[in-house]
PDB file of N, CA and C in Angstrom:
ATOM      1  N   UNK A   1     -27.515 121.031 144.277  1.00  0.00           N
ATOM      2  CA  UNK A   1     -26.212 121.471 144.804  1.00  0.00           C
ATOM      3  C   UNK A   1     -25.414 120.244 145.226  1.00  0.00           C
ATOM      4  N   UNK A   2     -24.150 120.445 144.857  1.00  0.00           N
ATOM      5  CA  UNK A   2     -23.289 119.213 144.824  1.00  0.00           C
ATOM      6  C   UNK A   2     -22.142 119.451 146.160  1.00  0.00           C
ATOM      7  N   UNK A   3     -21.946 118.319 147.035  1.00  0.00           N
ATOM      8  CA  UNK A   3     -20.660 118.947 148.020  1.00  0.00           C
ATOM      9  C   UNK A   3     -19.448 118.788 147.344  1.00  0.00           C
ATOM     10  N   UNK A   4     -18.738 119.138 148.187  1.00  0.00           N
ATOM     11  CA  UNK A   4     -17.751 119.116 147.462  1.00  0.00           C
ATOM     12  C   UNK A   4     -16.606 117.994 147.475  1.00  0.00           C
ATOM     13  N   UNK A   5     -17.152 117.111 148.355  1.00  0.00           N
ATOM     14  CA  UNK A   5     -16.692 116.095 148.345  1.00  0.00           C
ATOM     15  C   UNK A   5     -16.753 114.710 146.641  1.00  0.00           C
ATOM     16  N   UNK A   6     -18.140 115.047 146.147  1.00  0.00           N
ATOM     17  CA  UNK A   6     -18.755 114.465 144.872  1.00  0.00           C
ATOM     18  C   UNK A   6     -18.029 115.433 143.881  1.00  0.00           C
ATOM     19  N   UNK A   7     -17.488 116.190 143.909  1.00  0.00           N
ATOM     20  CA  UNK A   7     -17.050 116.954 142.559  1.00  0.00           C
ATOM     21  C   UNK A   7     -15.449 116.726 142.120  1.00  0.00           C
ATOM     22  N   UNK A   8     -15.105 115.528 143.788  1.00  0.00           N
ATOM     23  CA  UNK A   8     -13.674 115.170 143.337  1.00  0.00           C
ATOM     24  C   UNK A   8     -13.667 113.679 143.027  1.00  0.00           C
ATOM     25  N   UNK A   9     -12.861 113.536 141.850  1.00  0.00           N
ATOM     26  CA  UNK A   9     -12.805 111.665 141.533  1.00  0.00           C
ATOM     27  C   UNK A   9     -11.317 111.486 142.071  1.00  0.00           C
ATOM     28  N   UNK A  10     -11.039 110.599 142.321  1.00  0.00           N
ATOM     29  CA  UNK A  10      -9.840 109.456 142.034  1.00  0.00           C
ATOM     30  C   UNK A  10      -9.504 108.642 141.125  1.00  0.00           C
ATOM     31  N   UNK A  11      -8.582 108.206 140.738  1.00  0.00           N
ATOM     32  CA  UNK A  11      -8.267 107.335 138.973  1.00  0.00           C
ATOM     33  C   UNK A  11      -6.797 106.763 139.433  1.00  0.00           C
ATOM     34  N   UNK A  12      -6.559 106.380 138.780  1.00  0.00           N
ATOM     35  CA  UNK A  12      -5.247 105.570 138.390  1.00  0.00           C
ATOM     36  C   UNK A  12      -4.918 105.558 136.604  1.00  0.00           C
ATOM     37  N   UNK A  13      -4.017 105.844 136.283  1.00  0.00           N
ATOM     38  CA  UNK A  13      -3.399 105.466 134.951  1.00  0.00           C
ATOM     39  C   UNK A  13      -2.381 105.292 134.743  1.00  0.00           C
ATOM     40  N   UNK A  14      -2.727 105.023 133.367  1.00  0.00           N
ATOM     41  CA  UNK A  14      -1.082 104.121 132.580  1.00  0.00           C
ATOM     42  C   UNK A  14      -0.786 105.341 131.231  1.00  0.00           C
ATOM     43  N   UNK A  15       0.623 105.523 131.522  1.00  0.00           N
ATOM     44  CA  UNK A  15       0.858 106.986 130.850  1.00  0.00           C
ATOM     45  C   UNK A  15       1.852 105.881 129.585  1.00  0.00           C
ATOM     46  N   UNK A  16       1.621 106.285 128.445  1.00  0.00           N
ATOM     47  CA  UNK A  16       2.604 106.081 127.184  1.00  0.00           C
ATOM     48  C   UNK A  16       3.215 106.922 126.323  1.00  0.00           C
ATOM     49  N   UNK A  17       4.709 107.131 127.049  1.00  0.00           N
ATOM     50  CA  UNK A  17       4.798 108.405 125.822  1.00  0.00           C
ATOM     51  C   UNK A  17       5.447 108.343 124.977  1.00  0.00           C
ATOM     52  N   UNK A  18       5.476 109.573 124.126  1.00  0.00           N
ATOM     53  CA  UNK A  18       5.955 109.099 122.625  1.00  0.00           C
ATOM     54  C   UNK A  18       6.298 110.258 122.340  1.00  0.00           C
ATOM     55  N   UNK A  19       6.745 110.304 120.696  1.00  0.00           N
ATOM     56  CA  UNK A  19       7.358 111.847 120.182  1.00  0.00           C
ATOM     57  C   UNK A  19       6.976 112.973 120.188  1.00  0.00           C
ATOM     58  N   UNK A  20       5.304 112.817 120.367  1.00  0.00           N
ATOM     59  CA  UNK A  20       4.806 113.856 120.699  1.00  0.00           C
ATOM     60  C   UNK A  20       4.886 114.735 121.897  1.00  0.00           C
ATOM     61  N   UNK A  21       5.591 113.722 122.713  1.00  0.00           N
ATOM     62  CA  UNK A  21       4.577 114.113 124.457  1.00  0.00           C
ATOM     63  C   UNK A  21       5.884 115.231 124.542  1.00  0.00           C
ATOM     64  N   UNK A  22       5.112 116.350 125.828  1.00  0.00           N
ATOM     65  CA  UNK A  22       6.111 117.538 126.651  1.00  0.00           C
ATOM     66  C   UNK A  22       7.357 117.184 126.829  1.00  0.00           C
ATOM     67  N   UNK A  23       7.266 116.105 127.822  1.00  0.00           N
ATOM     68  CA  UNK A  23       8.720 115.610 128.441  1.00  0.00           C
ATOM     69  C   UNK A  23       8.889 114.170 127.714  1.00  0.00           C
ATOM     70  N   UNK A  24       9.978 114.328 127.138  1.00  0.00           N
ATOM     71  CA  UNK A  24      10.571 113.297 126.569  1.00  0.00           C
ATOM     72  C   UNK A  24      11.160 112.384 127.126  1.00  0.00           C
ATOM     73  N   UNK A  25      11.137 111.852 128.665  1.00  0.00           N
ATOM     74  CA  UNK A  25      12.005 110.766 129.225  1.00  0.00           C
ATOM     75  C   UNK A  25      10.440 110.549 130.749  1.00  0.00           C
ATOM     76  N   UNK A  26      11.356 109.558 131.206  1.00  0.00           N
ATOM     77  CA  UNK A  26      10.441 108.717 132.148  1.00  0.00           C
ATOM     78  C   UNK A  26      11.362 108.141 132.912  1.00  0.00           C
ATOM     79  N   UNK A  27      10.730 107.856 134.517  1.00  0.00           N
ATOM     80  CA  UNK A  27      11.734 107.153 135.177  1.00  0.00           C
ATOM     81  C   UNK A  27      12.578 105.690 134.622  1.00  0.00           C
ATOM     82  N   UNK A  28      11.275 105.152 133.257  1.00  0.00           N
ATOM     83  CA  UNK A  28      12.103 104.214 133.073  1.00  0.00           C
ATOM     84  C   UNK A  28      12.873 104.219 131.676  1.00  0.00           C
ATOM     85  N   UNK A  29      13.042 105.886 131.587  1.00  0.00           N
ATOM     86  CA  UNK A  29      13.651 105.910 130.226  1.00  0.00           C
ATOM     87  C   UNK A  29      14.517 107.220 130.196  1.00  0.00           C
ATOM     88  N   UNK A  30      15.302 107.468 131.323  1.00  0.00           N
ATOM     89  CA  UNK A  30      15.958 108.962 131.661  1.00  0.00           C
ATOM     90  C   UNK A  30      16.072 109.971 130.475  1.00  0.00           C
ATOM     91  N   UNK A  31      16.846 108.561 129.684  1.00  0.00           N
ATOM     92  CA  UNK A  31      17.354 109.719 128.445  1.00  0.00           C
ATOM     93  C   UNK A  31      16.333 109.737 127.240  1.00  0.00           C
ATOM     94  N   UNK A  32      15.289 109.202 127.381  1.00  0.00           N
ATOM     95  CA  UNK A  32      14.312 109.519 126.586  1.00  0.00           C
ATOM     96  C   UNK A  32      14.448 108.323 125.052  1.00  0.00           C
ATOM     97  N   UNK A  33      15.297 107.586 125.354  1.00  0.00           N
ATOM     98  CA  UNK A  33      15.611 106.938 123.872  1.00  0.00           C
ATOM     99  C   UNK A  33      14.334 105.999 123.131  1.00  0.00           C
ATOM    100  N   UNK A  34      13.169 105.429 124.193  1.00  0.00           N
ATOM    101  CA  UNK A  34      13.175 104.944 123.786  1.00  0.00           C
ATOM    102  C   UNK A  34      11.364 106.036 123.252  1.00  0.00           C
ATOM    103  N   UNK A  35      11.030 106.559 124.226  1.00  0.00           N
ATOM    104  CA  UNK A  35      10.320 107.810 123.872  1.00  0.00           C
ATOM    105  C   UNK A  35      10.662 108.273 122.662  1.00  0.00           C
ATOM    106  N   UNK A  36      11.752 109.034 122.164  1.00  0.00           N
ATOM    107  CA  UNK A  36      12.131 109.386 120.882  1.00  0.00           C
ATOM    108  C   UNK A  36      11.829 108.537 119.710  1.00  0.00           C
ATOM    109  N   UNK A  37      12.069 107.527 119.702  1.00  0.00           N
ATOM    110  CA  UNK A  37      11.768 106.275 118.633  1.00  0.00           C
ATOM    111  C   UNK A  37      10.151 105.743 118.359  1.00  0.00           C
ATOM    112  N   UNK A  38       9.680 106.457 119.757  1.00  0.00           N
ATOM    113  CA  UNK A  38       8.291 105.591 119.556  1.00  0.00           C
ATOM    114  C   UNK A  38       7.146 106.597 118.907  1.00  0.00           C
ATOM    115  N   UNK A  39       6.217 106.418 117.955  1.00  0.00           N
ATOM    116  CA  UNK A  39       5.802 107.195 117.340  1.00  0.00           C
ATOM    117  C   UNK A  39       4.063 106.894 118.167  1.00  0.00           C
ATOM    118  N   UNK A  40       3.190 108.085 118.206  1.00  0.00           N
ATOM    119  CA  UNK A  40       2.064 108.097 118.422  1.00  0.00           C
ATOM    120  C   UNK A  40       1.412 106.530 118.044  1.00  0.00           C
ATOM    121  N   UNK A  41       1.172 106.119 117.490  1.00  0.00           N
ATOM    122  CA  UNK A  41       0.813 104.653 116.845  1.00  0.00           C
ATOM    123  C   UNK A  41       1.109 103.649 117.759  1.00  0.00           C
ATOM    124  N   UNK A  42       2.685 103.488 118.177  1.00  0.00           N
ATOM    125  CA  UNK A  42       2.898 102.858 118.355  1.00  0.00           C
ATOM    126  C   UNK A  42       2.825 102.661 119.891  1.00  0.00           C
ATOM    127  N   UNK A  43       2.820 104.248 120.145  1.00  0.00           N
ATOM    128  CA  UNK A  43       2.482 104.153 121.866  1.00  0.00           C
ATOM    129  C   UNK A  43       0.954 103.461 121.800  1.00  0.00           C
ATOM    130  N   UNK A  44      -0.123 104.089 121.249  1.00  0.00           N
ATOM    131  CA  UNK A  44      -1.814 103.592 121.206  1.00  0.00           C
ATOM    132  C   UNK A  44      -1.732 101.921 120.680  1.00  0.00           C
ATOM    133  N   UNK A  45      -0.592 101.376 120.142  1.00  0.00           N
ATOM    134  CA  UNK A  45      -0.898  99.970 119.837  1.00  0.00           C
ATOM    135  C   UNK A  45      -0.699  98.968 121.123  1.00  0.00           C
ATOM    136  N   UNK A  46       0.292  99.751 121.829  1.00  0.00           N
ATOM    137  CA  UNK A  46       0.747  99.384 122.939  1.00  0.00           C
ATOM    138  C   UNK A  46       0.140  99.507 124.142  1.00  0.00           C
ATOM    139  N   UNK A  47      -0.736 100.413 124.249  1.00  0.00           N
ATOM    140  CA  UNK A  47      -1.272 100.902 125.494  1.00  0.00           C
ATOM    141  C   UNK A  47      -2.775 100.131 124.823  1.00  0.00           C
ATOM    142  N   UNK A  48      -3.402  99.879 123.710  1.00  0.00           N
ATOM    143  CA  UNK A  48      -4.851  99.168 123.798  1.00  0.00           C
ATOM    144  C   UNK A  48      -4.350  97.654 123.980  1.00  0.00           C
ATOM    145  N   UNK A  49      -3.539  97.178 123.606  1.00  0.00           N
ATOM    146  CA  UNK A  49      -2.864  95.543 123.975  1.00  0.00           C
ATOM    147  C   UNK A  49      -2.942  95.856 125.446  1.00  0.00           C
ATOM    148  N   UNK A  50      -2.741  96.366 126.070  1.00  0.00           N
ATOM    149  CA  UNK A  50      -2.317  96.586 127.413  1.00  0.00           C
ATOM    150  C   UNK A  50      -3.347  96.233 128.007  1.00  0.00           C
ATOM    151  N   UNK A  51      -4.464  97.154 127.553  1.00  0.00           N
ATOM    152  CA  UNK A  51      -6.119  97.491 127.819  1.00  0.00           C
ATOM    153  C   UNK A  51      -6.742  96.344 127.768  1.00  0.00           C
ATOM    154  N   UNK A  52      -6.570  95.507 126.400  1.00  0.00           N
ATOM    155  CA  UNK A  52      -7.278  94.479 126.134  1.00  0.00           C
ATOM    156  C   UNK A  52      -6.847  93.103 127.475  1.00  0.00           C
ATOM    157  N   UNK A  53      -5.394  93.056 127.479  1.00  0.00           N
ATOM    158  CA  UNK A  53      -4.954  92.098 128.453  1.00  0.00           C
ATOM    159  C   UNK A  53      -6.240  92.051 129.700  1.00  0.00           C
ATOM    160  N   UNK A  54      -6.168  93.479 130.483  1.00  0.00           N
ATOM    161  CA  UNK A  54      -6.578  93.634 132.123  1.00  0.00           C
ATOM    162  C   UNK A  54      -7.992  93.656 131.665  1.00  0.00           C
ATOM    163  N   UNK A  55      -9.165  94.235 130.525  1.00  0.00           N
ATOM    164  CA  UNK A  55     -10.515  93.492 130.703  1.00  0.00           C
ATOM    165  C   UNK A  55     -10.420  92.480 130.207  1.00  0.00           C
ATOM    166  N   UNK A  56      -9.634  91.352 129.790  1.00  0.00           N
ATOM    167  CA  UNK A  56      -9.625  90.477 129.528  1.00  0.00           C
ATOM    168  C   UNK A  56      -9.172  89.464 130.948  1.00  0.00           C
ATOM    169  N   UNK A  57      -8.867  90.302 131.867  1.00  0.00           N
ATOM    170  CA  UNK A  57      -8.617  89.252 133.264  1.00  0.00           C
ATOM    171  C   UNK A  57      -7.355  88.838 133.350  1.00  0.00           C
ATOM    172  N   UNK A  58      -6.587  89.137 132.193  1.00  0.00           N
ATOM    173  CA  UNK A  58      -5.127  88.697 132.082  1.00  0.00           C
ATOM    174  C   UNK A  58      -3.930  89.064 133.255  1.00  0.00           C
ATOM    175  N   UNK A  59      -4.192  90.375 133.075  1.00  0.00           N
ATOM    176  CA  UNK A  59      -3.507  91.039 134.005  1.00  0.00           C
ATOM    177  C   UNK A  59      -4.132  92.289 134.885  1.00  0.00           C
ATOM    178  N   UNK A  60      -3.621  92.589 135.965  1.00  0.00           N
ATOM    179  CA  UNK A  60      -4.609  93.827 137.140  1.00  0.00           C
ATOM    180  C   UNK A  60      -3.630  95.143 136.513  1.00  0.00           C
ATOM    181  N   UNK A  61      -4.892  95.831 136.589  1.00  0.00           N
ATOM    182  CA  UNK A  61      -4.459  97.018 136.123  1.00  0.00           C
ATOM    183  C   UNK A  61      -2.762  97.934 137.060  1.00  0.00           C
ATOM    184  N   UNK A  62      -3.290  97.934 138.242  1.00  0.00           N
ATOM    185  CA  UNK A  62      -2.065  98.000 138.848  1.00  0.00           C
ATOM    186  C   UNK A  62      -0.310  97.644 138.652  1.00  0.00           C
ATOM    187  N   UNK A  63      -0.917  96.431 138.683  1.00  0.00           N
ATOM    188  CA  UNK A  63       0.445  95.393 137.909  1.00  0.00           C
ATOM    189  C   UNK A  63       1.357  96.095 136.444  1.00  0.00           C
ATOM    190  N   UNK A  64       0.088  96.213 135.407  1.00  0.00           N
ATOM    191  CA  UNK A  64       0.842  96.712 134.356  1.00  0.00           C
ATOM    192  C   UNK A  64       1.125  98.659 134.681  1.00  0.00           C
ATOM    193  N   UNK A  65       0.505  99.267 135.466  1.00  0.00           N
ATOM    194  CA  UNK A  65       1.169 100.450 135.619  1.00  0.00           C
ATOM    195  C   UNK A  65       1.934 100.442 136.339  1.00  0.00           C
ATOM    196  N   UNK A  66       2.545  99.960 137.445  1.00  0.00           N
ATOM    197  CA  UNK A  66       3.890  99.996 138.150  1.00  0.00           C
ATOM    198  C   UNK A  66       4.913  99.448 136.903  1.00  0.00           C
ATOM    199  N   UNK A  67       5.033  98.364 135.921  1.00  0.00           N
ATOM    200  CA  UNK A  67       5.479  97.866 135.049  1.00  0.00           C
ATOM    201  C   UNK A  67       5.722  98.785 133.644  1.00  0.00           C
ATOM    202  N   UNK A  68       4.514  99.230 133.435  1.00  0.00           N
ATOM    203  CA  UNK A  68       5.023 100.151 131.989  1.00  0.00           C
ATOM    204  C   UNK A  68       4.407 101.865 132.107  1.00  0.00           C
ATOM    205  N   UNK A  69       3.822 102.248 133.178  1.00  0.00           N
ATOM    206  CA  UNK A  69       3.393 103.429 132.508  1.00  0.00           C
ATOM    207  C   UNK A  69       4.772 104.184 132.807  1.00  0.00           C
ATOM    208  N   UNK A  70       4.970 105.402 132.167  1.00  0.00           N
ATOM    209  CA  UNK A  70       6.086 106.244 131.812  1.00  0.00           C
ATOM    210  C   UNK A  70       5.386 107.280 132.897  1.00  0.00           C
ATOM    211  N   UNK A  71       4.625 107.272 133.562  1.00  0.00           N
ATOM    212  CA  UNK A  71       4.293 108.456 134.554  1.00  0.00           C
ATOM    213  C   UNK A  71       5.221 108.013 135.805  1.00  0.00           C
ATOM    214  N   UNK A  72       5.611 108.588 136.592  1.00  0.00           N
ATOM    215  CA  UNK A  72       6.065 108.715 137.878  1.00  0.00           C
ATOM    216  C   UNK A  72       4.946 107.662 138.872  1.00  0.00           C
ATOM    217  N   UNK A  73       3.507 107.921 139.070  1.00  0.00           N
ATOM    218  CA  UNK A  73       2.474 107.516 139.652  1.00  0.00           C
ATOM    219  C   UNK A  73       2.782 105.785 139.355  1.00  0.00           C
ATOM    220  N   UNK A  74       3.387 105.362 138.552  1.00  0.00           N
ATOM    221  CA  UNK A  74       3.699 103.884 138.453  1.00  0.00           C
ATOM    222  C   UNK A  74       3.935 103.711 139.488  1.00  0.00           C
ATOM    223  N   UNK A  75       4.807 104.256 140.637  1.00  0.00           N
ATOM    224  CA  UNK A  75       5.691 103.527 141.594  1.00  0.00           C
ATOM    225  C   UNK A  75       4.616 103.422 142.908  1.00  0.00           C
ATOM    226  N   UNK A  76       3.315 104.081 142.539  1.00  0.00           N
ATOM    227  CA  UNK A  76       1.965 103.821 143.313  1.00  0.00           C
ATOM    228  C   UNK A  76       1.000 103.083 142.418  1.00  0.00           C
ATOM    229  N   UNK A  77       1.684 102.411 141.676  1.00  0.00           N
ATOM    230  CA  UNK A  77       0.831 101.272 140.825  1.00  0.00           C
ATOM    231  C   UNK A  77      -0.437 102.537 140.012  1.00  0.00           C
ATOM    232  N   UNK A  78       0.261 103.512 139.538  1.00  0.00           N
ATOM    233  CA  UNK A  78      -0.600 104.383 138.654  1.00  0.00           C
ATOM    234  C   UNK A  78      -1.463 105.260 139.419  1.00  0.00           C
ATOM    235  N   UNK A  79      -1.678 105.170 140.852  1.00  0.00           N
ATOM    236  CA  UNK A  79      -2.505 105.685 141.365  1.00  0.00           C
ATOM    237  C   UNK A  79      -2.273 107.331 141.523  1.00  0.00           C
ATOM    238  N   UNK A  80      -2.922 108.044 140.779  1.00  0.00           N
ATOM    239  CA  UNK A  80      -2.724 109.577 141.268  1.00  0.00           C
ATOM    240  C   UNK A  80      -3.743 110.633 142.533  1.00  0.00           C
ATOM    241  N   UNK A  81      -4.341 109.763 142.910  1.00  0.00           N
ATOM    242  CA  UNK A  81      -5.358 110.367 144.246  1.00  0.00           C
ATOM    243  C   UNK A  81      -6.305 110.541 143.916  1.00  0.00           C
ATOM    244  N   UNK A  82      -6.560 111.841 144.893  1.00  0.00           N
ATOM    245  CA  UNK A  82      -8.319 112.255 144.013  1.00  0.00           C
ATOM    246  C   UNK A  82      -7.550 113.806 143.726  1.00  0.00           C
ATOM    247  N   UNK A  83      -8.403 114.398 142.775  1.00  0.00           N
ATOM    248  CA  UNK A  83      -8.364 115.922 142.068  1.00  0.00           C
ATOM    249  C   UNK A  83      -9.749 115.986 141.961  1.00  0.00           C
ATOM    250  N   UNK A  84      -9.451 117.400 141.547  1.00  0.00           N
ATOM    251  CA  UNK A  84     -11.139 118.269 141.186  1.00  0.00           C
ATOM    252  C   UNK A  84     -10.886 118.900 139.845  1.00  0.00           C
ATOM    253  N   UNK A  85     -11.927 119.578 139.493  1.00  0.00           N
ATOM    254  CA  UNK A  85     -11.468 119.812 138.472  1.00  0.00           C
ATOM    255  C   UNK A  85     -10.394 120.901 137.759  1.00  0.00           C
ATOM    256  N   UNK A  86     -10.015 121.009 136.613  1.00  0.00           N
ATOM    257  CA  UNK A  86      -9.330 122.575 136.261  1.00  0.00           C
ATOM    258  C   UNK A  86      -7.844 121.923 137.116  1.00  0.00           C
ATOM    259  N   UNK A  87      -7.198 120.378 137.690  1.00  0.00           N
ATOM    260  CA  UNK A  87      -6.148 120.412 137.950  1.00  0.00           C
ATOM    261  C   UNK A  87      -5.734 119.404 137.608  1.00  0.00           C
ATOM    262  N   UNK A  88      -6.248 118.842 136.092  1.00  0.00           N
ATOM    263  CA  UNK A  88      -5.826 117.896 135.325  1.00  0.00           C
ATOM    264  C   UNK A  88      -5.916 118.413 133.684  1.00  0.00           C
ATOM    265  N   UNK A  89      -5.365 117.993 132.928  1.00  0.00           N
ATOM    266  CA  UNK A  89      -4.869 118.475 131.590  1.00  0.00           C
ATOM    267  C   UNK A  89      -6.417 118.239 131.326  1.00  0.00           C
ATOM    268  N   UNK A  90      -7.319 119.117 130.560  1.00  0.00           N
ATOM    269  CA  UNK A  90      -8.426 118.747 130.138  1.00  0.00           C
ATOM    270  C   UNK A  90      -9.144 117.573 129.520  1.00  0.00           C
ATOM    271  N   UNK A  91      -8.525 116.905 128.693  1.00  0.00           N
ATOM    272  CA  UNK A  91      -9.143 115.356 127.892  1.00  0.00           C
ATOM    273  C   UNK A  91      -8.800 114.666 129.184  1.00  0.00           C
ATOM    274  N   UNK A  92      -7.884 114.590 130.006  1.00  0.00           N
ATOM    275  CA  UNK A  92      -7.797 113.573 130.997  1.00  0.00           C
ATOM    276  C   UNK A  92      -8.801 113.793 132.012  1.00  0.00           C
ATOM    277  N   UNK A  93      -9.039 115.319 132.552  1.00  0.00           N
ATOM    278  CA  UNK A  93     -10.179 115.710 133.555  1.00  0.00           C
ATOM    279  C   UNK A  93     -11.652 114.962 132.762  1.00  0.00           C
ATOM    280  N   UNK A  94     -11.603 115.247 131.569  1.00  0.00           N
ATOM    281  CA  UNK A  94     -13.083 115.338 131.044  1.00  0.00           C
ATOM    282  C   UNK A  94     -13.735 113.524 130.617  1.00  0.00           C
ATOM    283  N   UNK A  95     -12.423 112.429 130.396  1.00  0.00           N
ATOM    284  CA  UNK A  95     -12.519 111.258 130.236  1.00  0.00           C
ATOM    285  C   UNK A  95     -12.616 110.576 131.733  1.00  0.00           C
ATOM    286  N   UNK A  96     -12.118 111.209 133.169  1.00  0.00           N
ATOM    287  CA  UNK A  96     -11.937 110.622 134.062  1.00  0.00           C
ATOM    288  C   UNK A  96     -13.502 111.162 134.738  1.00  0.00           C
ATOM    289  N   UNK A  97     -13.857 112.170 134.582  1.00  0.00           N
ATOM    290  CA  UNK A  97     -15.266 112.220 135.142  1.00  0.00           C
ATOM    291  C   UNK A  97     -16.253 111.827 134.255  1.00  0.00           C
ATOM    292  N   UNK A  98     -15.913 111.074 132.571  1.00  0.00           N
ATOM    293  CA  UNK A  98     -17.321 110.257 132.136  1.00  0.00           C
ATOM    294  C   UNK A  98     -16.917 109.313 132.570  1.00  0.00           C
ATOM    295  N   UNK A  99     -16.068 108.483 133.389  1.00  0.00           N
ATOM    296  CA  UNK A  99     -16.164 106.492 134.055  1.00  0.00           C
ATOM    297  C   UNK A  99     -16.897 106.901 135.226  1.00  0.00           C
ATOM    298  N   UNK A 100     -17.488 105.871 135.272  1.00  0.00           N
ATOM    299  CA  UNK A 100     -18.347 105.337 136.719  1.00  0.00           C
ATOM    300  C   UNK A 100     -16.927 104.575 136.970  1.00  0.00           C
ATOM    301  N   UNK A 101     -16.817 104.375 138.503  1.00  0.00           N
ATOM    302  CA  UNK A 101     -15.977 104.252 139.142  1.00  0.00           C
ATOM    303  C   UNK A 101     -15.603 102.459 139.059  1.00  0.00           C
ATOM    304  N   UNK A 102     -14.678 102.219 138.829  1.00  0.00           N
ATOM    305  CA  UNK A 102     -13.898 100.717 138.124  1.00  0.00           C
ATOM    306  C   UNK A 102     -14.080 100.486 137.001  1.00  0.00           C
ATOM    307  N   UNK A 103     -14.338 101.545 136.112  1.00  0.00           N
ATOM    308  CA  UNK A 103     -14.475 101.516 134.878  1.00  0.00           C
ATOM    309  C   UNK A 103     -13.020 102.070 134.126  1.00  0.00           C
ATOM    310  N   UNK A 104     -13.268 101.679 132.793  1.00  0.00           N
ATOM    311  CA  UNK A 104     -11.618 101.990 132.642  1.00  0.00           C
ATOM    312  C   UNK A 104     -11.359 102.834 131.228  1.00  0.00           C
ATOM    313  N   UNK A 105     -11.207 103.716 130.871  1.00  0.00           N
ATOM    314  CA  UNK A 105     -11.235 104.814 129.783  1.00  0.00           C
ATOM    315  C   UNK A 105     -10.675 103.919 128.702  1.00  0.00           C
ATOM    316  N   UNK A 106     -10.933 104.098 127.100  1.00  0.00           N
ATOM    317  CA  UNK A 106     -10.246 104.123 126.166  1.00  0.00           C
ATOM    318  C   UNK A 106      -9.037 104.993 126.235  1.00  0.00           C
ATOM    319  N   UNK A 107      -8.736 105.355 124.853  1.00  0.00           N
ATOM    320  CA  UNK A 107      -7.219 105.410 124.944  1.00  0.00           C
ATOM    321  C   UNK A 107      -7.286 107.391 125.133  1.00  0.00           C
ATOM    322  N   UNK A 108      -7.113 107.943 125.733  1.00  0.00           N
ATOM    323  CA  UNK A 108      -6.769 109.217 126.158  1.00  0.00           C
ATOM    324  C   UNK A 108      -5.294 110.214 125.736  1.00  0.00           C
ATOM    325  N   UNK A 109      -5.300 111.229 124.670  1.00  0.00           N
ATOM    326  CA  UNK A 109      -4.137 111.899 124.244  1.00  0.00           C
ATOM    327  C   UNK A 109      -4.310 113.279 125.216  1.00  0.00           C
ATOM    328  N   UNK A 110      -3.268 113.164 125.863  1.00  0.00           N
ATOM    329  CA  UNK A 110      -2.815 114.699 125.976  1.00  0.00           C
ATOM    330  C   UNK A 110      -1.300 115.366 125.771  1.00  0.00           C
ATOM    331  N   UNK A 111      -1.221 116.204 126.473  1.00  0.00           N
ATOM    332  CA  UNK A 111       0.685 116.783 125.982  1.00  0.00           C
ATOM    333  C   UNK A 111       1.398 115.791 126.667  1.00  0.00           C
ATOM    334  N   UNK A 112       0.994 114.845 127.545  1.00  0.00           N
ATOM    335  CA  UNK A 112       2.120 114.148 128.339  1.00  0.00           C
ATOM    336  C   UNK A 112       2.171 113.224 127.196  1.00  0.00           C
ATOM    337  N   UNK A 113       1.323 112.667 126.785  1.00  0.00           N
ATOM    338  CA  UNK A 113       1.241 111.205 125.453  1.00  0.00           C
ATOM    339  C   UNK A 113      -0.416 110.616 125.528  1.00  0.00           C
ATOM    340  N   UNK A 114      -0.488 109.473 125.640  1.00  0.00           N
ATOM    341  CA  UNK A 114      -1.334 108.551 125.442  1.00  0.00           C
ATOM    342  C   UNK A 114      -1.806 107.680 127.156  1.00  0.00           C
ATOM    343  N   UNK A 115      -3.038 107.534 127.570  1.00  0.00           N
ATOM    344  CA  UNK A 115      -2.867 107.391 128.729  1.00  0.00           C
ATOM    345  C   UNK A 115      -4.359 106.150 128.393  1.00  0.00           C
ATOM    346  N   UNK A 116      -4.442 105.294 129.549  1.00  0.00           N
ATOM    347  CA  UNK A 116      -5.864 105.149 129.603  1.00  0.00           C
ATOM    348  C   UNK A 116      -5.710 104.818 131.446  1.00  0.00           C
ATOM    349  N   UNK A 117      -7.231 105.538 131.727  1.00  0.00           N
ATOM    350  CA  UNK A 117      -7.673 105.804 133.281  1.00  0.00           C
ATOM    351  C   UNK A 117      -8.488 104.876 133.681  1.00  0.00           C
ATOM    352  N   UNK A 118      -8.151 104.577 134.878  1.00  0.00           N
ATOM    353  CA  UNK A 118      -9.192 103.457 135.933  1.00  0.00           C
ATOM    354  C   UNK A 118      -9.959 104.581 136.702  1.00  0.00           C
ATOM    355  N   UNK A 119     -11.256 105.047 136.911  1.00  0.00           N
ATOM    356  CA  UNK A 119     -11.334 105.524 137.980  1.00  0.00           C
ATOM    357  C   UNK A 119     -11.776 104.685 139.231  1.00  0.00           C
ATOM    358  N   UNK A 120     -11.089 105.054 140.161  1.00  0.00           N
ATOM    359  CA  UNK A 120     -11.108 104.663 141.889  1.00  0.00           C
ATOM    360  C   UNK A 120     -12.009 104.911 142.450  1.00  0.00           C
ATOM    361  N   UNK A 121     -12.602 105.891 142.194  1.00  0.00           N
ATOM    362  CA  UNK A 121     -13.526 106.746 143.130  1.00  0.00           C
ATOM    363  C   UNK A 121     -14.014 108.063 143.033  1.00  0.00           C
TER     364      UNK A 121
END
């Protein structure tokens, strides 16, 4: 038996969206222009460069999500808290509870776009 304290994680991510995703704009893209133009590909070419930089020591993960993710949670350097489950889009719930904690997901699709997760905790 698990409390229920262990059945909730914390994460941080970097959201990339593209033509696919629900909402087509971002705080740093109101009108969506540049979302519209960017095709699935090109969000995942962008978001594993990203990836490669911060395990590469280049840059802190933080840094580049206040900087590029298209989620809102940027302006907390990506940080979205802790959740449980059933209150995250499923591939994101189900990729954020396989990291051990400072570990950092490959590249993650859901309806928002293309994401990859740090978990916190």
């Amino acid at each position: 038996m698990s409390s229920s304290s262990t059945d909730k994680v914390r994460a941080s991510h970097i959201l990339i969206k593209h033509q696919g995703s629900r909402r087509k704009a971002s705080w740093k893209d109101p009108e969506g222009r540049i979302i519209n133009s960017t095709t699935r590909d090109d969000a995942v070419a962008q978001l594993k460069s990203l990836r490669e930089d911060i395990l590469a020591g280049n840059s802190k993960f933080e840094d580049v999500a206040s900087r590029y993710s298209d989620c809102s949670s940027a302006k907390r350097a990506g940080d979205l808290g802790s959740f449980g489950r059933n209150q995250m889009q499923k591939p994101f719930e189900e990729a954020t509870y396989a990291l051990k904690v400072g570990e950092i997901s490959d590249i993650v699709d859901t309806d928002s776009g293309v994401h990859i997760i740090l978990r916190t905790g």
